[in-house]
Protein backbone atom coordinates (compact mmCIF):
# COMPACT_ATOMS: atom_id res chain seq x y z
CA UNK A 1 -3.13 19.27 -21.61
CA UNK A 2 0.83 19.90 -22.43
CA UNK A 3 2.41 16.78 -23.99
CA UNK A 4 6.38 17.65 -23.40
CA UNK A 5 8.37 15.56 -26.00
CA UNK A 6 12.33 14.60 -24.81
CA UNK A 7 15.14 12.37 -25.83
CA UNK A 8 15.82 11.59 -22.28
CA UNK A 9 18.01 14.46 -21.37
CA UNK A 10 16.94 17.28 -23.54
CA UNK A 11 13.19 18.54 -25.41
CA UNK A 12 12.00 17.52 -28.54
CA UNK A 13 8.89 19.35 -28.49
CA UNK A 14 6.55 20.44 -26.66
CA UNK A 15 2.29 20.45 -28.03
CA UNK A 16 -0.36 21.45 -26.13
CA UNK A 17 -4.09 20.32 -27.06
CA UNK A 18 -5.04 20.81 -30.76
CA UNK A 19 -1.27 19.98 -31.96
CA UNK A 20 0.27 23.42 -31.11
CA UNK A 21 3.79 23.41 -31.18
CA UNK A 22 4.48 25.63 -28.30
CA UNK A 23 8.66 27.26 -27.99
CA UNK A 24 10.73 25.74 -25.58
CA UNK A 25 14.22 25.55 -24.55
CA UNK A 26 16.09 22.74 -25.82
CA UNK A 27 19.20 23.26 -23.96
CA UNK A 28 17.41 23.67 -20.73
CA UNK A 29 17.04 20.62 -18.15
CA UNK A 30 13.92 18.57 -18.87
CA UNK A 31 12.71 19.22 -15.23
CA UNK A 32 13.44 23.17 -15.47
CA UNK A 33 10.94 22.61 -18.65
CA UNK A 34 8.32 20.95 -16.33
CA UNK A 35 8.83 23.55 -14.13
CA UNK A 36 8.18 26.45 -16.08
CA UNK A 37 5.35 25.07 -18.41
CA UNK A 38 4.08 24.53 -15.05
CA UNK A 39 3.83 28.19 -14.39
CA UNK A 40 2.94 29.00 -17.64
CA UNK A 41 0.00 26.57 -17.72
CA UNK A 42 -0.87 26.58 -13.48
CA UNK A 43 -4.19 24.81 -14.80
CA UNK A 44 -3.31 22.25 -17.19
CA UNK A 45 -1.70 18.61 -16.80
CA UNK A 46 1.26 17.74 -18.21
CA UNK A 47 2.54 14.56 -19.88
CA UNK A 48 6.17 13.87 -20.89
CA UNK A 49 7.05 10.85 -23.17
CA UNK A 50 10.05 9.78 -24.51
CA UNK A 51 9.90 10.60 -27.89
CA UNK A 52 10.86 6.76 -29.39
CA UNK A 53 6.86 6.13 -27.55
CA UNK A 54 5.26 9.02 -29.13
CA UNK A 55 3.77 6.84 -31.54
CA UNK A 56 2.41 4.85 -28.59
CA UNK A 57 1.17 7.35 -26.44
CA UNK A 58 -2.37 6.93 -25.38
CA UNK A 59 -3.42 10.54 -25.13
CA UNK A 60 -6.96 9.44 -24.98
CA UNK A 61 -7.02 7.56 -21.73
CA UNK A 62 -5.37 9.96 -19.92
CA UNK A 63 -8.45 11.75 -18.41
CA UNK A 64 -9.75 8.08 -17.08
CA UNK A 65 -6.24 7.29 -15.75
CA UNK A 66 -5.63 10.70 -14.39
CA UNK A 67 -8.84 11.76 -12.84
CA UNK A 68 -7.96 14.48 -10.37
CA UNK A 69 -5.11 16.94 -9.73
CA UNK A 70 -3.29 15.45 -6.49
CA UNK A 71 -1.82 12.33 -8.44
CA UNK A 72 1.10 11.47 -10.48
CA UNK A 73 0.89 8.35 -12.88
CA UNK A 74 3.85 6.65 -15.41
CA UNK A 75 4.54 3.54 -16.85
CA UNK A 76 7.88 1.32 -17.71
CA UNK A 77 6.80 -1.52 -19.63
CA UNK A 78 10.49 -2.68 -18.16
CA UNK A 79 10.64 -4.86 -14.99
CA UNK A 80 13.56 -3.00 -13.60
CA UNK A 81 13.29 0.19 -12.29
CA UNK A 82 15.21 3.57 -12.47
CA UNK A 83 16.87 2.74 -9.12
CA UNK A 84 17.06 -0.60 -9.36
CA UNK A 85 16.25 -4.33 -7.00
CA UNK A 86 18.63 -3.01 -4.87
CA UNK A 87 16.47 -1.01 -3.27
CA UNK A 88 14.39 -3.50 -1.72
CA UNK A 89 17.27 -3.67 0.55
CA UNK A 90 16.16 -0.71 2.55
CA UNK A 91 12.39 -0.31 1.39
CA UNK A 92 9.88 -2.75 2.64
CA UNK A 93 6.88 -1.33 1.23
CA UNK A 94 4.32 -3.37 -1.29
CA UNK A 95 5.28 -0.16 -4.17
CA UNK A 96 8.67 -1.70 -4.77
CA UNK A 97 7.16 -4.67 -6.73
CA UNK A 98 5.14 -3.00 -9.19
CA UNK A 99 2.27 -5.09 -11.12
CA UNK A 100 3.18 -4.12 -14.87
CA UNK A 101 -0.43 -5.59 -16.25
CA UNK A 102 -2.62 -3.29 -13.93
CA UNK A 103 -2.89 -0.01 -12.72
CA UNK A 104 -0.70 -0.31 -9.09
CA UNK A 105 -0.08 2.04 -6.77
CA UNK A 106 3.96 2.86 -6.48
CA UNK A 107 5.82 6.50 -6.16
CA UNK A 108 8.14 4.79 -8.44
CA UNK A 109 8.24 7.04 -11.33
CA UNK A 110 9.80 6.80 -15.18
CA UNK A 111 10.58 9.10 -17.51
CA UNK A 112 9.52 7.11 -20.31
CA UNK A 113 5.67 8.29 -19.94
CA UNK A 114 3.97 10.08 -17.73
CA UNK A 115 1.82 12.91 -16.78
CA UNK A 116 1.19 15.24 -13.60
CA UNK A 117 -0.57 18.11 -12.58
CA UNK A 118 0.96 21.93 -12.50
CA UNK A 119 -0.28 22.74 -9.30
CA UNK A 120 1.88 19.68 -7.99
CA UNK A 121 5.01 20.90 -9.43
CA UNK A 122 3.92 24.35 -8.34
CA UNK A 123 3.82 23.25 -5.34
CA UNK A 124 7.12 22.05 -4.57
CA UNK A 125 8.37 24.92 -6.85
CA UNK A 126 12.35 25.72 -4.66
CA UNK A 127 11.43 22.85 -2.13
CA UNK A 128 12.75 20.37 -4.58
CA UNK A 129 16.22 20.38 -6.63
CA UNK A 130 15.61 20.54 -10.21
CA UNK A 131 17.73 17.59 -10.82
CA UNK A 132 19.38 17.52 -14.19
CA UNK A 133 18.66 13.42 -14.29
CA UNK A 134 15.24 13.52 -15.24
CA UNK A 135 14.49 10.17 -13.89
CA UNK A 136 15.76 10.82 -10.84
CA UNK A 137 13.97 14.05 -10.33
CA UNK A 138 10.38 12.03 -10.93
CA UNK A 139 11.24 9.81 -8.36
CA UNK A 140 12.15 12.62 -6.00
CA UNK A 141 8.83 14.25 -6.43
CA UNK A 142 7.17 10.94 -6.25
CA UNK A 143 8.87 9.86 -2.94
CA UNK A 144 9.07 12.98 -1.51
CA UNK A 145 4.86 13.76 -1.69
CA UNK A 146 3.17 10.34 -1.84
CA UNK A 147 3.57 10.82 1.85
CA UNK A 148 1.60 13.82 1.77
CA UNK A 149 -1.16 13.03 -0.40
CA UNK A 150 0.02 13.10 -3.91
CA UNK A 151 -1.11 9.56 -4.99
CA UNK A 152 1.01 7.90 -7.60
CA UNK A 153 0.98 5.32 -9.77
CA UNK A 154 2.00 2.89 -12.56
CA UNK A 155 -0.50 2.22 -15.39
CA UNK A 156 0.04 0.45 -18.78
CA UNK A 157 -2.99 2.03 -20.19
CA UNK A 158 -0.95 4.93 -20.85
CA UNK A 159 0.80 2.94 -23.79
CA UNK A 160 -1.03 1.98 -27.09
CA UNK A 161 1.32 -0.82 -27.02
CA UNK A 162 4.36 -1.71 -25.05
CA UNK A 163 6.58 -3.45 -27.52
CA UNK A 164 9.64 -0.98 -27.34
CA UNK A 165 12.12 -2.03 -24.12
CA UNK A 166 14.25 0.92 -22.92
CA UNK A 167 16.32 -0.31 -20.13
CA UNK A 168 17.14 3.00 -18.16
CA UNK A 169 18.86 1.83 -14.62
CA UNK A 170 20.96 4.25 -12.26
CA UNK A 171 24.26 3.57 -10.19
CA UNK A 172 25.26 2.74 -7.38
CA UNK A 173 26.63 5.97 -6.81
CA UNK A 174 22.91 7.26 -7.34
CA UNK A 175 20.91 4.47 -5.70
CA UNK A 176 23.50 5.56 -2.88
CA UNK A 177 22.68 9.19 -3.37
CA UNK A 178 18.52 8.68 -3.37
CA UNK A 179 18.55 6.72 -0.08
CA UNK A 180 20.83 9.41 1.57
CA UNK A 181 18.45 12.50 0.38
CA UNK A 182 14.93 10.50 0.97
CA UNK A 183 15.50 8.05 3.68
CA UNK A 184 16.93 8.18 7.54
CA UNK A 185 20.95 8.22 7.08
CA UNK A 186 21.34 4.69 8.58
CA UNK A 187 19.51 3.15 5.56
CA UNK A 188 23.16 3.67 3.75
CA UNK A 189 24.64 2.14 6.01
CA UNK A 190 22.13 -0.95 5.90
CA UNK A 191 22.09 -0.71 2.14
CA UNK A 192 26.22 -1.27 2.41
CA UNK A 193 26.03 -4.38 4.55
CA UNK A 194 23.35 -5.75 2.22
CA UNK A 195 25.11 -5.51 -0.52
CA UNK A 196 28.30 -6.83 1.28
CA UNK A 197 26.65 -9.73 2.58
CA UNK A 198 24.02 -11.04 -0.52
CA UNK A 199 25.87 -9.73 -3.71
CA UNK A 200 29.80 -9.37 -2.30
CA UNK A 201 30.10 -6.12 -3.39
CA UNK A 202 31.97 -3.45 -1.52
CA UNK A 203 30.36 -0.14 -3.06
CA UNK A 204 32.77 2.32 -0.44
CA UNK A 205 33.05 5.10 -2.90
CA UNK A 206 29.09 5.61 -3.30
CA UNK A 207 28.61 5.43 0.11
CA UNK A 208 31.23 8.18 1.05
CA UNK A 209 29.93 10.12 -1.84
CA UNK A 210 26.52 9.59 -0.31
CA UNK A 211 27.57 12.39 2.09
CA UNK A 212 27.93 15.30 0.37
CA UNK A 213 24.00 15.08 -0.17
CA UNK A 214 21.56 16.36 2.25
CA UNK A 215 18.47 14.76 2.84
CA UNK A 216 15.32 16.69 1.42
CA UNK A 217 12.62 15.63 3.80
CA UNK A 218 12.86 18.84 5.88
CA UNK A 219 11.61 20.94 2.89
CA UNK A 220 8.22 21.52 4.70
CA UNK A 221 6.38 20.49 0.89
CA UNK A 222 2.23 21.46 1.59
CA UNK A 223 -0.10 19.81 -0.77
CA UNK A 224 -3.17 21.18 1.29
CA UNK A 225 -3.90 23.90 -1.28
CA UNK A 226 -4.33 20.83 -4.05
CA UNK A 227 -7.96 19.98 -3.55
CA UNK A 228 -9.20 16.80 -4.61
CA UNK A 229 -12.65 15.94 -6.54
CA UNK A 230 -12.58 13.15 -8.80
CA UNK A 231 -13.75 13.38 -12.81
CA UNK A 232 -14.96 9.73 -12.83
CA UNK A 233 -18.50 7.84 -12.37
CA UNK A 234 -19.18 5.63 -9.98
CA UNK A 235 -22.44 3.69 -10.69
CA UNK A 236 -23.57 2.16 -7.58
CA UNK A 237 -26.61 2.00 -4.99
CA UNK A 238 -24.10 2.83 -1.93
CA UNK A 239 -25.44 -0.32 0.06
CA UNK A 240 -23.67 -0.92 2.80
CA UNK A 241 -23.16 -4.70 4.73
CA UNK A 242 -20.96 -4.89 7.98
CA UNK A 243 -18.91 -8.04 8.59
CA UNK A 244 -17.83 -9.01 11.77
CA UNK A 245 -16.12 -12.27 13.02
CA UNK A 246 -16.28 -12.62 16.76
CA UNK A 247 -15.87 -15.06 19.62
CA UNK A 248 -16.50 -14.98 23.09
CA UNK A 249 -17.08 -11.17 23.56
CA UNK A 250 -20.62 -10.71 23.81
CA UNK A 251 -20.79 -6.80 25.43
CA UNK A 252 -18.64 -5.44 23.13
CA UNK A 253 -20.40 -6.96 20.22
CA UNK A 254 -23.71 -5.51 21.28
CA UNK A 255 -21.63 -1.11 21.64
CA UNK A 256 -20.23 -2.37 18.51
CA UNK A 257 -23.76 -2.81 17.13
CA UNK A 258 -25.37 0.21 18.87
CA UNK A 259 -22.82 1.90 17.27
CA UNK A 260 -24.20 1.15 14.00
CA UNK A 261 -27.96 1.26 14.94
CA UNK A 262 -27.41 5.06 15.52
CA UNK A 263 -25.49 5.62 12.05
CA UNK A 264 -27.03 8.90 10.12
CA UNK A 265 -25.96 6.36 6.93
CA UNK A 266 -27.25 2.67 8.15
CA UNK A 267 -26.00 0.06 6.65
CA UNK A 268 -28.12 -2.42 5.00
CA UNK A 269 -26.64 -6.30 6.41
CA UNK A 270 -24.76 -6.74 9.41
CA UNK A 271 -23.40 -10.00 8.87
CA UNK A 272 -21.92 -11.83 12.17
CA UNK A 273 -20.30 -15.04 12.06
CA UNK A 274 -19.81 -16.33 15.66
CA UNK A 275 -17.39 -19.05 16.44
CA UNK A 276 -17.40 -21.61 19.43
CA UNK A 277 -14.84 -24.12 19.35
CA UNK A 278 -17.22 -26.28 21.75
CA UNK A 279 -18.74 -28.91 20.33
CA UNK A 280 -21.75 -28.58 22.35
CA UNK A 281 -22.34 -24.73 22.47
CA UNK A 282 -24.52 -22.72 21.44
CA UNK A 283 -24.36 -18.69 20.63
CA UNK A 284 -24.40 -16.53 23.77
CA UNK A 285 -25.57 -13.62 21.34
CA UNK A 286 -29.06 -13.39 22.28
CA UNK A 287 -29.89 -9.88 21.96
CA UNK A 288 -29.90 -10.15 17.86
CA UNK A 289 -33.12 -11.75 18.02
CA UNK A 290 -34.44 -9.82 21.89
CA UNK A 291 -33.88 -6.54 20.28
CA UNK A 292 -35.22 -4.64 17.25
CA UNK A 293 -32.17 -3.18 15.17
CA UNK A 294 -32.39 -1.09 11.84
CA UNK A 295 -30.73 -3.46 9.70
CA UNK A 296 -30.59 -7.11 8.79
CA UNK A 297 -29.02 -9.19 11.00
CA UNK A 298 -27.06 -12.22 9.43
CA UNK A 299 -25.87 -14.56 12.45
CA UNK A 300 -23.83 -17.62 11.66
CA UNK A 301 -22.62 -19.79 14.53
CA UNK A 302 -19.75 -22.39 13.75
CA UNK A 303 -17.86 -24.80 15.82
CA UNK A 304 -14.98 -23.58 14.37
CA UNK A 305 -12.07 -20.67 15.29
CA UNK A 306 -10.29 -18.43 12.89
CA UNK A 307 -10.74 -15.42 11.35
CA UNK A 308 -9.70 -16.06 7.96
CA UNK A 309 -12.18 -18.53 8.01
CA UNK A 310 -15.04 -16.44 9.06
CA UNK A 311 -14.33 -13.52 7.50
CA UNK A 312 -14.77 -15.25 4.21
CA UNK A 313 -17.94 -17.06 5.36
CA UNK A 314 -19.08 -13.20 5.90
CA UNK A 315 -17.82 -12.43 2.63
CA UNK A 316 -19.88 -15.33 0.98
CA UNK A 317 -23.22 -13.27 2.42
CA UNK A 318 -22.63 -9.90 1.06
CA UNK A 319 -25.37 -8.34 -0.60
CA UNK A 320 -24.76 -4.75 -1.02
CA UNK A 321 -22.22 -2.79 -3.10
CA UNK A 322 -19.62 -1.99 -0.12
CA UNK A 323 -18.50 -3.62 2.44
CA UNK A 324 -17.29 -2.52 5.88
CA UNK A 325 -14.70 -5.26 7.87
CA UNK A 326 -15.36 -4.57 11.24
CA UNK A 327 -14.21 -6.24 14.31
CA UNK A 328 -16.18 -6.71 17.72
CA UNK A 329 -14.27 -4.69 19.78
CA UNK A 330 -14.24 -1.02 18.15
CA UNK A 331 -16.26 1.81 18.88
CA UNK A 332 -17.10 4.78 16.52
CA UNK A 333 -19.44 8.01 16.07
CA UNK A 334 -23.02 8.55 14.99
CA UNK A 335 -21.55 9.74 11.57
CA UNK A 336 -19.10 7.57 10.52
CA UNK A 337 -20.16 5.70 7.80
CA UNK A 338 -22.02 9.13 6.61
CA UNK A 339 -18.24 11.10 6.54
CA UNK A 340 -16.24 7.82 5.02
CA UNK A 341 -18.83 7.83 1.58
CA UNK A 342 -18.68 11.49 1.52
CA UNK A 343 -14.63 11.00 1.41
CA UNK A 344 -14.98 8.29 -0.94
CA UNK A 345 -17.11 9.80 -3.37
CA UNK A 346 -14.58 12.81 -3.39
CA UNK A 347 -11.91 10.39 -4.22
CA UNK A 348 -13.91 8.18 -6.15
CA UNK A 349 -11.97 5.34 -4.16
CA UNK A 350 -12.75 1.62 -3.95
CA UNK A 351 -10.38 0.30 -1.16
CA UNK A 352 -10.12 2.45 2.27
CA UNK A 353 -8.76 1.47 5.75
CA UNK A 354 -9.28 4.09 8.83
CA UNK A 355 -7.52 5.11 11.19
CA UNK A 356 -7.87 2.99 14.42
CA UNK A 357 -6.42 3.93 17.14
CA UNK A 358 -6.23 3.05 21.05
CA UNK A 359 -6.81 5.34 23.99
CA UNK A 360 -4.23 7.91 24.37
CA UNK A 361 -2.76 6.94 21.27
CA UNK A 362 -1.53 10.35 19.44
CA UNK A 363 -2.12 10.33 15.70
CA UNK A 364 0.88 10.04 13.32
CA UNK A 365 -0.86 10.47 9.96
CA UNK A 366 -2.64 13.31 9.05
CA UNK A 367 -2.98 12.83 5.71
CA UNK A 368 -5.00 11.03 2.98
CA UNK A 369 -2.49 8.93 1.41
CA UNK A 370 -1.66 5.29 -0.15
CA UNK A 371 -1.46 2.62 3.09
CA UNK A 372 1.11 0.37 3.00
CA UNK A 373 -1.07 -2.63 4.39
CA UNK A 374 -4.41 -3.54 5.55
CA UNK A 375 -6.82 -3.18 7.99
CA UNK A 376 -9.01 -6.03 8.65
CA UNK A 377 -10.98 -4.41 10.87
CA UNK A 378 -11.44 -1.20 10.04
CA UNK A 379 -11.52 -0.72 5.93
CA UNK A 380 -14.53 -0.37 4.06
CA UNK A 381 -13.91 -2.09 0.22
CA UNK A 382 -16.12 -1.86 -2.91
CA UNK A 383 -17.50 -4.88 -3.30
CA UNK A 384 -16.90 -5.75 -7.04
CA UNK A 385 -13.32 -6.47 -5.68
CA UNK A 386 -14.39 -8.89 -3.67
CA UNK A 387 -15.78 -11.36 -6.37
CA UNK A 388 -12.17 -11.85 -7.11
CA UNK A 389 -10.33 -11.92 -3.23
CA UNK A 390 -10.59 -13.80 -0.43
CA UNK A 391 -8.57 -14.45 3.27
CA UNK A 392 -6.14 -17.10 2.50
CA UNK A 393 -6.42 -19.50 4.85
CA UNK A 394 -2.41 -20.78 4.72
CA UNK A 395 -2.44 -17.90 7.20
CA UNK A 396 -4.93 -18.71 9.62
CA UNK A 397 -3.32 -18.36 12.87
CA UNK A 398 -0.23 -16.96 12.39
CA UNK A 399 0.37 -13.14 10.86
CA UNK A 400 -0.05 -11.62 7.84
CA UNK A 401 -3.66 -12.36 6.58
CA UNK A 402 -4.52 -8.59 6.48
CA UNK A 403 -1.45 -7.57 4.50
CA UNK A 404 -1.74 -10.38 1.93
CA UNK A 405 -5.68 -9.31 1.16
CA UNK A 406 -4.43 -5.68 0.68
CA UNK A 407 -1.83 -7.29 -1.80
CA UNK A 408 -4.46 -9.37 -3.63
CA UNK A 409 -6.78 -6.29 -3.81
CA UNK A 410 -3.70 -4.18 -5.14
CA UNK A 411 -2.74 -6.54 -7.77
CA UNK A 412 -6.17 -6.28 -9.16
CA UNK A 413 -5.59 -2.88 -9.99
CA UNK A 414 -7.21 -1.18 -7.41
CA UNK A 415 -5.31 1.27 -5.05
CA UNK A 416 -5.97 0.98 -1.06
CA UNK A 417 -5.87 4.57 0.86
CA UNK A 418 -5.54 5.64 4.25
CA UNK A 419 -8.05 8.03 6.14
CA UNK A 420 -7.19 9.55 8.96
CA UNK A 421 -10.64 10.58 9.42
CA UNK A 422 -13.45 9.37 10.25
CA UNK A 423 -11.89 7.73 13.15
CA UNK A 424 -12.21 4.26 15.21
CA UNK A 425 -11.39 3.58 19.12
CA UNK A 426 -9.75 0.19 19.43
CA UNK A 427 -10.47 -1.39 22.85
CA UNK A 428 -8.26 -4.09 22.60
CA UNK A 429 -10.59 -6.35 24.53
CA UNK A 430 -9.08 -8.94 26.01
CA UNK A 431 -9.20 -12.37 24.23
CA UNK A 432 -12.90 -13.52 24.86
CA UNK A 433 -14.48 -17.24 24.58
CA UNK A 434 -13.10 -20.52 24.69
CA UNK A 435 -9.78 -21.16 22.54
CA UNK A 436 -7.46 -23.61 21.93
CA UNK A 437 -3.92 -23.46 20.90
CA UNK A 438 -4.10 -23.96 17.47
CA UNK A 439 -1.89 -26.93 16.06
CA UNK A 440 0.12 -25.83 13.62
CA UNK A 441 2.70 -27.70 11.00
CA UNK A 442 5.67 -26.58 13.03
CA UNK A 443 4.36 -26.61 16.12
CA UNK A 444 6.12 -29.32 17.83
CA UNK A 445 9.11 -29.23 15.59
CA UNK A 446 12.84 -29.18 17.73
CA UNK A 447 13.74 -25.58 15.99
CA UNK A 448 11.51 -23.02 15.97
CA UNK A 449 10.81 -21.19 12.73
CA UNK A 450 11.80 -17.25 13.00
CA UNK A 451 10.29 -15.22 11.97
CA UNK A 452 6.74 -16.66 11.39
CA UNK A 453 6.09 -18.98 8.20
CA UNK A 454 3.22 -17.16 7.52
CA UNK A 455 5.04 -13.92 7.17
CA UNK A 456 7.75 -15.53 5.43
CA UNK A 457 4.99 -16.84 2.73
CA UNK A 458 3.91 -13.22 2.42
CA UNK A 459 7.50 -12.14 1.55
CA UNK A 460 7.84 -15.08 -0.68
CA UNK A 461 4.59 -14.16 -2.60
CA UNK A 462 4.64 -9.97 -2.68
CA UNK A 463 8.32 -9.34 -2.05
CA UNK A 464 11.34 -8.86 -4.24
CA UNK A 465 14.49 -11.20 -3.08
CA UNK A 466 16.18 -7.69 -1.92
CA UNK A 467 13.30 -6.90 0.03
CA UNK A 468 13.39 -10.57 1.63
CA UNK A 469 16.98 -10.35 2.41
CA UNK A 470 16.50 -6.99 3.80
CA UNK A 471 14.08 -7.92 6.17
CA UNK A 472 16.35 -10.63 7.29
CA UNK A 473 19.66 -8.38 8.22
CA UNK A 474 16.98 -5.77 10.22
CA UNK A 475 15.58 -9.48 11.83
CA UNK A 476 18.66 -10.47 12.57
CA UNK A 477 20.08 -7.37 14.66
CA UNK A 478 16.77 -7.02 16.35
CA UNK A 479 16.35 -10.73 17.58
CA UNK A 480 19.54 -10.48 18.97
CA UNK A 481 18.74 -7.76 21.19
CA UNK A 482 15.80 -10.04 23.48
CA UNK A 483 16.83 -12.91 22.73
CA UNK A 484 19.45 -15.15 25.51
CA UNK A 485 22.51 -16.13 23.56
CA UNK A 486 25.13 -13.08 23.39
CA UNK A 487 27.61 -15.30 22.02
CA UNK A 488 27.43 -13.70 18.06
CA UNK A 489 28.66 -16.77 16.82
CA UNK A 490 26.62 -19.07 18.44
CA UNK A 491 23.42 -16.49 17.53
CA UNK A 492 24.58 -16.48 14.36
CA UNK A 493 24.55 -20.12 13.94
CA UNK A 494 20.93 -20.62 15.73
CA UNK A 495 19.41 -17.64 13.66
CA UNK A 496 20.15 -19.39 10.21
CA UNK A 497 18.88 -22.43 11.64
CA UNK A 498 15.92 -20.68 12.39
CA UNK A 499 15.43 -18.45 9.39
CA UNK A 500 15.61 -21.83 7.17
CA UNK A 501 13.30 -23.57 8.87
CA UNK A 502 10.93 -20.60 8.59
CA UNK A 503 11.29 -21.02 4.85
CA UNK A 504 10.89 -24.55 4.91
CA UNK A 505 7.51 -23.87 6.02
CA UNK A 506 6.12 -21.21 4.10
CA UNK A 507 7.25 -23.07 1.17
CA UNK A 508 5.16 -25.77 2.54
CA UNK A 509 2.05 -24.24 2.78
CA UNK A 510 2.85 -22.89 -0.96
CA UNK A 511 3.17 -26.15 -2.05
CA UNK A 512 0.13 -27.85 -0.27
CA UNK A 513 -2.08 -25.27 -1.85
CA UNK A 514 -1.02 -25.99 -5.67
């Protein structure tokens, strides 16, 4: 381990393990410095720390936090970050409102204290400018290859204490810079109206000087060669229960459970819950009791629809130590829950949704790397997470149940990745059973809510205002385009009519729930 000392633009000193003061050059850019100790020590990680948190530096928990070499973790005990709220305006993604009191995943790096390993920086060695703002090369990196695999993260455990408050915030001219070199060119644009329209600020010179930056996307970065196999201990029994909700779709439950009968890794509980909003019904599922399967079957029939709702009657069941959310229409191979431990236990992962994808569908993502969301139908989740989570039912029926459990799960410290492999066919069956519309608080209400309450609730709970407002500039230009009235005034008008009224809502159900 390399532990390089700075003052925030230049070295202090640089010590490798057993206090070694090792010669440096303290003229030279901090991230040259990273560079070359990088080459000089291809094998070893390296942690930089602002030298007023030396004192504070938790050298110790470093091997826990940092466990193998395709990840890059740092902490600001601060609430703002290097670039800013602002850019929430043109980033919608859950690693813009970072969880100071846990370890959350976010490619939203600080100088302050951190540590990566030298293969990383080897490998995007000339594919990345050696920025003389320290800060804002971190963030590069970060941005740049959490796409690609390196995962990245924010964790207080690398402070002893996190007393001292360095406030260390860019520009405008730089927030306008970033976007340009790491995002599509119209986010600048976007960012500009933003601004104009929440915070009445007309920023013109940092967006013209956005221009004479080129975006660093194209740089063709491979993190292949980085090979990933985790230093920590799992202590588990790798029991497996399946939950799936279901209603009214009776074949495809029964490939969905042949699927698993013919798992080389069987799981231990398949736990259905079966809903009939019928009074008088019964289950239809009659070949969980005609048929011998290799697992337990747990059926529950209810009178009741909604899949928040049975999803956590599922949950209540669980026995075993993971749990795979399943839903009744997927299909998937003879060795699929046999490849996703395999991956896990490489990664030493608690939280993993799969790709699932439809006929014909080509695959975007080819890469292990941290999701964005939630897949309530195709993750598999540790369950010691699940003492502490649960579908919240404010969103039964409307949209944004799966992203809000990903949230809880995240905020508890615990990371959620994407596989692309091992894979799972989505039918898309068509809506089975008997269902009602559901009545809903705004149901019959004169205006409308847009968008949804429920997702409004979600961006009132995991969002940063920017991020909310955001969201409502790209709503607004979107709506317009399939929606009747062309008159921009008179859309104008309707849309904040509508927008408020979605926030009257989702403040509702916030309310009713406390």
């Amino acid at each position: 381990m390399i532990v390089l000392y700075h003052n925030g633009t230049r070295a202090v000193k640089v010590v490798s393990n057993g206090d070694i003061i090792l010669s440096c050059d303290k003229n030279t850019k901090l991230s040259v410095i990273l560079s070359q100790l990088a080459f000089q020590y291809p094998d070893s990680k390296i942690v930089w720390c602002d030298e007023r948190f030396e004192s504070n530096l938790n050298l110790e928990s470093i091997n826990t936090i940092f466990h193998h070499r395709k990840m890059m973790v740092s902490y600001n005990p601060e609430k703002i970050e290097f670039l800013g709220p602002k850019i929430g305006y043109v980033d919608e993604s859950p690693f813009i409102k970072i969880n100071k009191d846990v370890n959350y995943p976010t490619w939203q790096m600080s100088s302050l204290v951190g540590v990566i390993h030298a293969s990383v920086l080897l490998a995007v060695n000339k594919k990345i400018k050696l920025d003389s703002n320290f800060d804002y090369y971190l963030n590069s990196v970060a941005k740049l290859c959490a796409p690609l695999g390196l995962l990245c993260y924010s964790d207080p455990k690398l402070l002893l204490k996190n007393e001292l408050r360095i406030i260390s915030k860019s520009s405008n001219y730089t927030l306008f810079k970033f976007i340009k070199q790491h995002y599509r060119t119209r986010w600048i644009f976007l960012l500009f109206l933003n601004l104009v329209i929440y915070e009445f600020r007309f920023p013109f010179l940092a967006l013209l000087y956005s221009f004479f930056f080129k975006n660093r996307n194209g740089n063709n970065i491979n993190m292949n060669s980085i090979k990933v196999c985790s230093s920590l201990n799992f202590v588990d029994s790798g029991t497996i229960d399946v939950i799936i909700p279901t209603i009214g779709r009776k074949q495809y439950l029964y490939d969905v459970l042949k699927d698993l009968s013919q798992q080389t890794y069987l799981p231990r509980n398949v736990i259905i819950v079966e809903q009939n909003s019928l009074r008088e019904s019964i289950s239809e599922l009659d070949y969980l009791t005609a048929e011998d399967w290799p697992f337990k079957i747990k059926h529950t029939f209810i009178n009741q629809t909604g899949a928040c709702n049975a999803r956590n009657i599922a949950l209540s069941q669980v026995e075993s130590d993971w749990i795979f959310f399943a839903d009744d229409d997927i299909r998937f191979n003879e060795n699929f829950i046999e490849s996703a431990v395999k991956l896990i236990s490489q990664y030493k992962c608690k939280a993993v949704t799969f790709r699932c994808f439809q006929k014909n569908e080509k695959s975007i993502f080819k890469d292990i790397f941290q999701w964005g969301t939630f897949g309530s139908g195709c993750s598999l989740v540790n369950g010691e997470l699940l003492k502490n989570v649960q579908f919240d039912l404010r969103y039964e029926f409307g949209f944004g149940e799966d992203a809000d459990f990903g949230m809880q799960i995240r905020n508890l410290g615990c990371d959620v990745l994407y596989f692309p492999t091992p894979e799972i066919l989505h039918l898309k069956a068509p809506i089975g059973g008997f269902r009602t519309k559901p009545s809903l608080l705004w149901s019959d209400h004169e205006i409308k809510p847009k968008p949804s309450p429920t997702i409004s609730l979600y961006k009132l709970l995991h969002e940063t205002k920017e991020q909310h407002n955001g969201f409502k500039t790209i709503l607004f230009f979107k709506y317009y385009k399939i929606q009747n009235i062309k008159n921009p005034l008179k859309y104008f008008v309707k849309f904040n009519k509508e927008w408020k009224q979605s926030l009257y809502w989702a403040n509702e159900l916030i309310r009713k729930s406390e």
